[in-house]
Protein backbone atom coordinates (compact mmCIF):
# COMPACT_ATOMS: atom_id res chain seq x y z
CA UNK A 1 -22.84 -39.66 -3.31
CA UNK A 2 -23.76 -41.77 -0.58
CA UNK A 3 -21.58 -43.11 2.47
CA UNK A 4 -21.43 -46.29 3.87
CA UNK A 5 -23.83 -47.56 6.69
CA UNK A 6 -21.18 -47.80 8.74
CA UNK A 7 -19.25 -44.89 8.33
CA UNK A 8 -22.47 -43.02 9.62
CA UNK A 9 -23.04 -45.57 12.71
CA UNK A 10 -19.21 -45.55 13.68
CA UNK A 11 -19.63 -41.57 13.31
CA UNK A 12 -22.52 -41.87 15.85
CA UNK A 13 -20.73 -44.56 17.88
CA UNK A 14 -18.25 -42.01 18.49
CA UNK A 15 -20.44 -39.40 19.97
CA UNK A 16 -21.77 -42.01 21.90
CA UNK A 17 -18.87 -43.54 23.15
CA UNK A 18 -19.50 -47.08 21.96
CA UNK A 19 -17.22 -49.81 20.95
CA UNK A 20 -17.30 -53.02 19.49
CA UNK A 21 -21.12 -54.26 19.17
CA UNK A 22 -22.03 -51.67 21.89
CA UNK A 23 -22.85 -52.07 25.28
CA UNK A 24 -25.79 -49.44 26.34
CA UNK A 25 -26.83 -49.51 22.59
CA UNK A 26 -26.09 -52.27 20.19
CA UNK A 27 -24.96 -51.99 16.58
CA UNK A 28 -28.33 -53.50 15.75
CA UNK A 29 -30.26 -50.98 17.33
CA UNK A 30 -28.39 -48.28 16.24
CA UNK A 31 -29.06 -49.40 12.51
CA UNK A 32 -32.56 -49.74 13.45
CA UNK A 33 -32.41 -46.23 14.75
CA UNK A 34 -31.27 -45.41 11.06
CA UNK A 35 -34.08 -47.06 9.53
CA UNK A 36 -36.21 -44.88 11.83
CA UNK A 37 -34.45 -42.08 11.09
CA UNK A 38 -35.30 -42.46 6.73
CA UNK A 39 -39.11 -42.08 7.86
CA UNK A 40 -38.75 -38.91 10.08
CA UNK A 41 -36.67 -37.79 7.04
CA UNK A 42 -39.36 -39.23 4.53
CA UNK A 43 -41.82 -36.92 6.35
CA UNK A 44 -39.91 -33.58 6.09
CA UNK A 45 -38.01 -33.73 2.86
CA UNK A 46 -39.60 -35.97 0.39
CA UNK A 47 -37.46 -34.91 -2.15
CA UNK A 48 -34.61 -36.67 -0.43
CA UNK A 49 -35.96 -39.67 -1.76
CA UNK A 50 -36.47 -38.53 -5.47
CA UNK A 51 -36.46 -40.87 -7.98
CA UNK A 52 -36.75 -40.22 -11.81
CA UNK A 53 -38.83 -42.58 -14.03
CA UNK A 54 -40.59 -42.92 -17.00
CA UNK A 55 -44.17 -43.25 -16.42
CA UNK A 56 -46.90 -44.39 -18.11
CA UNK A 57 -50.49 -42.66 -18.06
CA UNK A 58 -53.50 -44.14 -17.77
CA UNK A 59 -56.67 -42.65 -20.27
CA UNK A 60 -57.84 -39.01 -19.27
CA UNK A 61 -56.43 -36.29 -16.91
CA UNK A 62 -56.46 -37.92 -13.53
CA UNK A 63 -53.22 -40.49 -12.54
CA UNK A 64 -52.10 -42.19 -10.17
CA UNK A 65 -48.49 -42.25 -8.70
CA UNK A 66 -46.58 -45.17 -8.98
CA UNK A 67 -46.47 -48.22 -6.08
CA UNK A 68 -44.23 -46.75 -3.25
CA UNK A 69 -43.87 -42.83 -4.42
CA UNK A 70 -45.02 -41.11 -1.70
CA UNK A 71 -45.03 -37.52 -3.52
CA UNK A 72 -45.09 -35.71 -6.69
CA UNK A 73 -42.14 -33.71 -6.88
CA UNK A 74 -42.01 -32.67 -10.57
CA UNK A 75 -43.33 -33.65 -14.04
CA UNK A 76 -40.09 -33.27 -16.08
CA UNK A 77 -41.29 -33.27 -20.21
CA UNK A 78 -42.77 -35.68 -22.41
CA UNK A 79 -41.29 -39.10 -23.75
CA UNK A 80 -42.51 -39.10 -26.94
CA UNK A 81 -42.77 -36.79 -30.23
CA UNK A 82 -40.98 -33.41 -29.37
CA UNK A 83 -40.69 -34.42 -25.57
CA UNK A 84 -41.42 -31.01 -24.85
CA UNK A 85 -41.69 -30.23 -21.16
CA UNK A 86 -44.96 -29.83 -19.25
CA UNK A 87 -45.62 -27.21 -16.75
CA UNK A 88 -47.29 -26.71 -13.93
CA UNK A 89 -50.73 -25.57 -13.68
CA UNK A 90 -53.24 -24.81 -10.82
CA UNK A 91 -56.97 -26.36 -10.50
CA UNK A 92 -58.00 -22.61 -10.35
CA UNK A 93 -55.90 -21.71 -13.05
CA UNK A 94 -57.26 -25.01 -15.40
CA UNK A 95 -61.10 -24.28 -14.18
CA UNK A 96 -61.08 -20.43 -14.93
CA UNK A 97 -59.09 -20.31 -18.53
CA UNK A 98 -60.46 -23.69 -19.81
CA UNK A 99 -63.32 -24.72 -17.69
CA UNK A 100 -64.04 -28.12 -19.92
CA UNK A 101 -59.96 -29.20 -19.43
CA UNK A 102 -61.44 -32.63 -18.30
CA UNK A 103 -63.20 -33.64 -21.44
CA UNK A 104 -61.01 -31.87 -24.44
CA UNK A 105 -59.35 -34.29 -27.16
CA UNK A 106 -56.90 -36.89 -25.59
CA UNK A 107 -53.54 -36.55 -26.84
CA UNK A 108 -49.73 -38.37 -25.82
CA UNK A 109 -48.30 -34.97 -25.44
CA UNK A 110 -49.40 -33.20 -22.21
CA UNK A 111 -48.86 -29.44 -21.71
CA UNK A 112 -49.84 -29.11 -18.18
CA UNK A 113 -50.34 -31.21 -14.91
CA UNK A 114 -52.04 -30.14 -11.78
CA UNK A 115 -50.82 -30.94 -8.38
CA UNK A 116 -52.58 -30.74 -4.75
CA UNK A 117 -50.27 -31.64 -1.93
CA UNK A 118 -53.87 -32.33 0.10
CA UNK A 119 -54.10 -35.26 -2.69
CA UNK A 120 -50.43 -36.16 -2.63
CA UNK A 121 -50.52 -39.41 -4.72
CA UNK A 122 -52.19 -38.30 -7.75
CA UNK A 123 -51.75 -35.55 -10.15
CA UNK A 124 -54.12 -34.22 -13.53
CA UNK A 125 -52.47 -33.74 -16.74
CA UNK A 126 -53.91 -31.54 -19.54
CA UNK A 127 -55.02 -32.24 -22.63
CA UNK A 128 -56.48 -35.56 -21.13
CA UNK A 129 -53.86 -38.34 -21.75
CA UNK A 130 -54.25 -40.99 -24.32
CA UNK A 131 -53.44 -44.65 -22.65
CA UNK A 132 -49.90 -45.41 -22.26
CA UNK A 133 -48.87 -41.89 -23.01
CA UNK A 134 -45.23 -41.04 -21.57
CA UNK A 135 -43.84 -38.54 -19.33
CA UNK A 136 -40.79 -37.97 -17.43
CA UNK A 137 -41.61 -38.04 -13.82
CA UNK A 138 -39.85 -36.91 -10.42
CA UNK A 139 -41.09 -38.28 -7.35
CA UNK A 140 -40.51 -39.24 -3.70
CA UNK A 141 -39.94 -42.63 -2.77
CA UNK A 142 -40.82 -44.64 0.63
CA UNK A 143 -37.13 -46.29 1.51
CA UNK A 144 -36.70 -49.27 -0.72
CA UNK A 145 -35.86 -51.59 2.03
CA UNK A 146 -34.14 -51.32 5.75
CA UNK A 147 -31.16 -51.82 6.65
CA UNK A 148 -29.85 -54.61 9.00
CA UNK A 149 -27.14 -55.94 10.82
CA UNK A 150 -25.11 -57.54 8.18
CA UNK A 151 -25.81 -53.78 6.73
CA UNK A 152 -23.40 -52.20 9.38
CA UNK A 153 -20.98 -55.60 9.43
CA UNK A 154 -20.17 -56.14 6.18
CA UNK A 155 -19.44 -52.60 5.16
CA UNK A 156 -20.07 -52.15 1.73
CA UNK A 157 -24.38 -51.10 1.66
CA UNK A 158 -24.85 -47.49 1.71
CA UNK A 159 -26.94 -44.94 3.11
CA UNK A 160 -30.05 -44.32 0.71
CA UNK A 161 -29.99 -41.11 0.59
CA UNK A 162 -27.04 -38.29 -0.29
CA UNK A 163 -24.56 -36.90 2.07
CA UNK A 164 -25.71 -33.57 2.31
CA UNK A 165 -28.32 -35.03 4.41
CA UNK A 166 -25.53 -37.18 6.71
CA UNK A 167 -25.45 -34.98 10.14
CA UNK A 168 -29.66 -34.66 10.50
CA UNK A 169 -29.74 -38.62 9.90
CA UNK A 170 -26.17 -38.62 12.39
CA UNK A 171 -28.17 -36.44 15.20
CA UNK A 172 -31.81 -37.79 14.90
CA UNK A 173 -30.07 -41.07 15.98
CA UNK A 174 -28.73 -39.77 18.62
CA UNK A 175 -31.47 -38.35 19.67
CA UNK A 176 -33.15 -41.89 19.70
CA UNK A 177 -30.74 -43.32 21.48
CA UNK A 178 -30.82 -40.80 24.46
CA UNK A 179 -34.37 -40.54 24.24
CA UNK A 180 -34.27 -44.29 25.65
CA UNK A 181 -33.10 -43.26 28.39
CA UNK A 182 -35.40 -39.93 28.98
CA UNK A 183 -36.73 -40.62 32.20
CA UNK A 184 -32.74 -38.86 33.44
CA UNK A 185 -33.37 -35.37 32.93
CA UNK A 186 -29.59 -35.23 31.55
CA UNK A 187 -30.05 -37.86 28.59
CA UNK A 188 -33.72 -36.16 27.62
CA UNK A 189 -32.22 -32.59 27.31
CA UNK A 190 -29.35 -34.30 25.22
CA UNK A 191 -32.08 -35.69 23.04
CA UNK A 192 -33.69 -32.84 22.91
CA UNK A 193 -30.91 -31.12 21.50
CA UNK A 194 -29.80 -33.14 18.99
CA UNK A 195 -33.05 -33.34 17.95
CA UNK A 196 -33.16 -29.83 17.08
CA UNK A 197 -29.93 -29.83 15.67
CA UNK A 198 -31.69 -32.84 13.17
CA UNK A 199 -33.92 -30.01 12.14
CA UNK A 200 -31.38 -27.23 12.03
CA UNK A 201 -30.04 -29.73 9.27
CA UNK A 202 -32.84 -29.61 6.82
CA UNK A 203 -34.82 -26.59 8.13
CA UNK A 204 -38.76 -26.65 9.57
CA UNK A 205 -41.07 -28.52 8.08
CA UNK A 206 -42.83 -25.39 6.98
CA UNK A 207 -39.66 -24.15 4.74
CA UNK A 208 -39.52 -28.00 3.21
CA UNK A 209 -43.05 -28.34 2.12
CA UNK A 210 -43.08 -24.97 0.02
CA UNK A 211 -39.58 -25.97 -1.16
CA UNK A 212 -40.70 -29.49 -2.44
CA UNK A 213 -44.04 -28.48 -4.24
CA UNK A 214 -44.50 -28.53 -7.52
CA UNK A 215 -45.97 -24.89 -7.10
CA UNK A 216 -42.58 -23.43 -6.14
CA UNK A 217 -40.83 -21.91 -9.27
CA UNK A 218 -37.66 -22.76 -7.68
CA UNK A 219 -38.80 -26.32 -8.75
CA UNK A 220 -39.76 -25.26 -13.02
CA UNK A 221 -36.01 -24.05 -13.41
């Protein structure tokens, strides 16, 4: 589950030692500080944004993501007939065992798709798909809106994304608001280290990226 907007704002408040609408840094910016903080977040760990959706595919092997997934995370099963799941395949693998996957029979139940994270919004499925074929698809979503004032002030919108990720989105805003003031040696090596403490969170960017591909068995069980 999610907490409220301003459960995490009053949390940062705290460290901050603000009151009321704030004084060095308003509520406002603070909540736009949260907004920035969703992108940074975007960029690291996709799959905090997952969504799961039916999708439909266009005729032959190559699709496109939907509007606003920013990443394929996983291709669940198919929607129709047996709705058996489909697996994940190379482009090495598909060229060397069946190097004419491309232009084989079209059919609405896939056994494969093919992912490159160097291509991130579209995947191949195999056979080829026949139009409006169904599948079962995970993937990461840009932030479906941003949050505002009347977010914080009315206190019932939540954070979009789960709590587990609460104290990097708690200490990347703090490190935006003491990176403001940055040119004071003191605030900048504050920021600093809540910055890192943002990515102690969620681990490096390295970790995250083999985590979140399709590629990873961790992902197939």
């Amino acid at each position: 589950m999610a907490i409220l907007v301003s459960a995490l704002i009053n949390a940062v408040k705290n460290t901050l030692q603000e009151t009321g609408a704030g004084i060095r840094w308003t509520n406002t910016e603070l909540v736009d500080y949260l907004n920035q903080s969703y992108d940074w977040l975007l960029g690291l760990m996709p799959e905090a944004f997952a969504d799961n959706s039916e999708f439909s595919c266009v005729a032959g092997t190559r699709q496109e993501l939907p509007v606003g997934a920013v990443r394929l995370v996983d291709v669940k099963r198919n929607l129709e007939g047996a709705m058996r799941p489909v697996n994940f395949k190379s482009q090495e693998q598909m060229d060397r065992v069946i190097p004419d996957w491309h232009s084989r029979p079209a059919s609405n139940q896939q056994q494969y798709f093919i992912y490159d994270e160097r291509d991130p919004l579209r995947f191949y499925v195999y056979p080829p798909a026949k139009a409006g074929s169904l599948l079962e698809l995970v993937v990461a979503l840009t932030p479906r809106s941003r949050h505002t004032l009347r977010s914080y002030d009315e206190n019932t919108e939540k954070v979009f994304v789960r709590e587990q990720y609460n104290e990097a989105l708690r200490h990347y805003i703090i490190f935006l608001a003491f990176d403001k003031d940055s040119e004071d040696s003191f605030n900048a090596q504050l920021a600093q280290a809540n910055l890192q403490r943002a990515y102690n969170a969620i681990g490096v960017k390295m970790q995250n990226d083999v985590r979140v591909s399709p590629k990873n068995p961790v992902n197939k069980q």
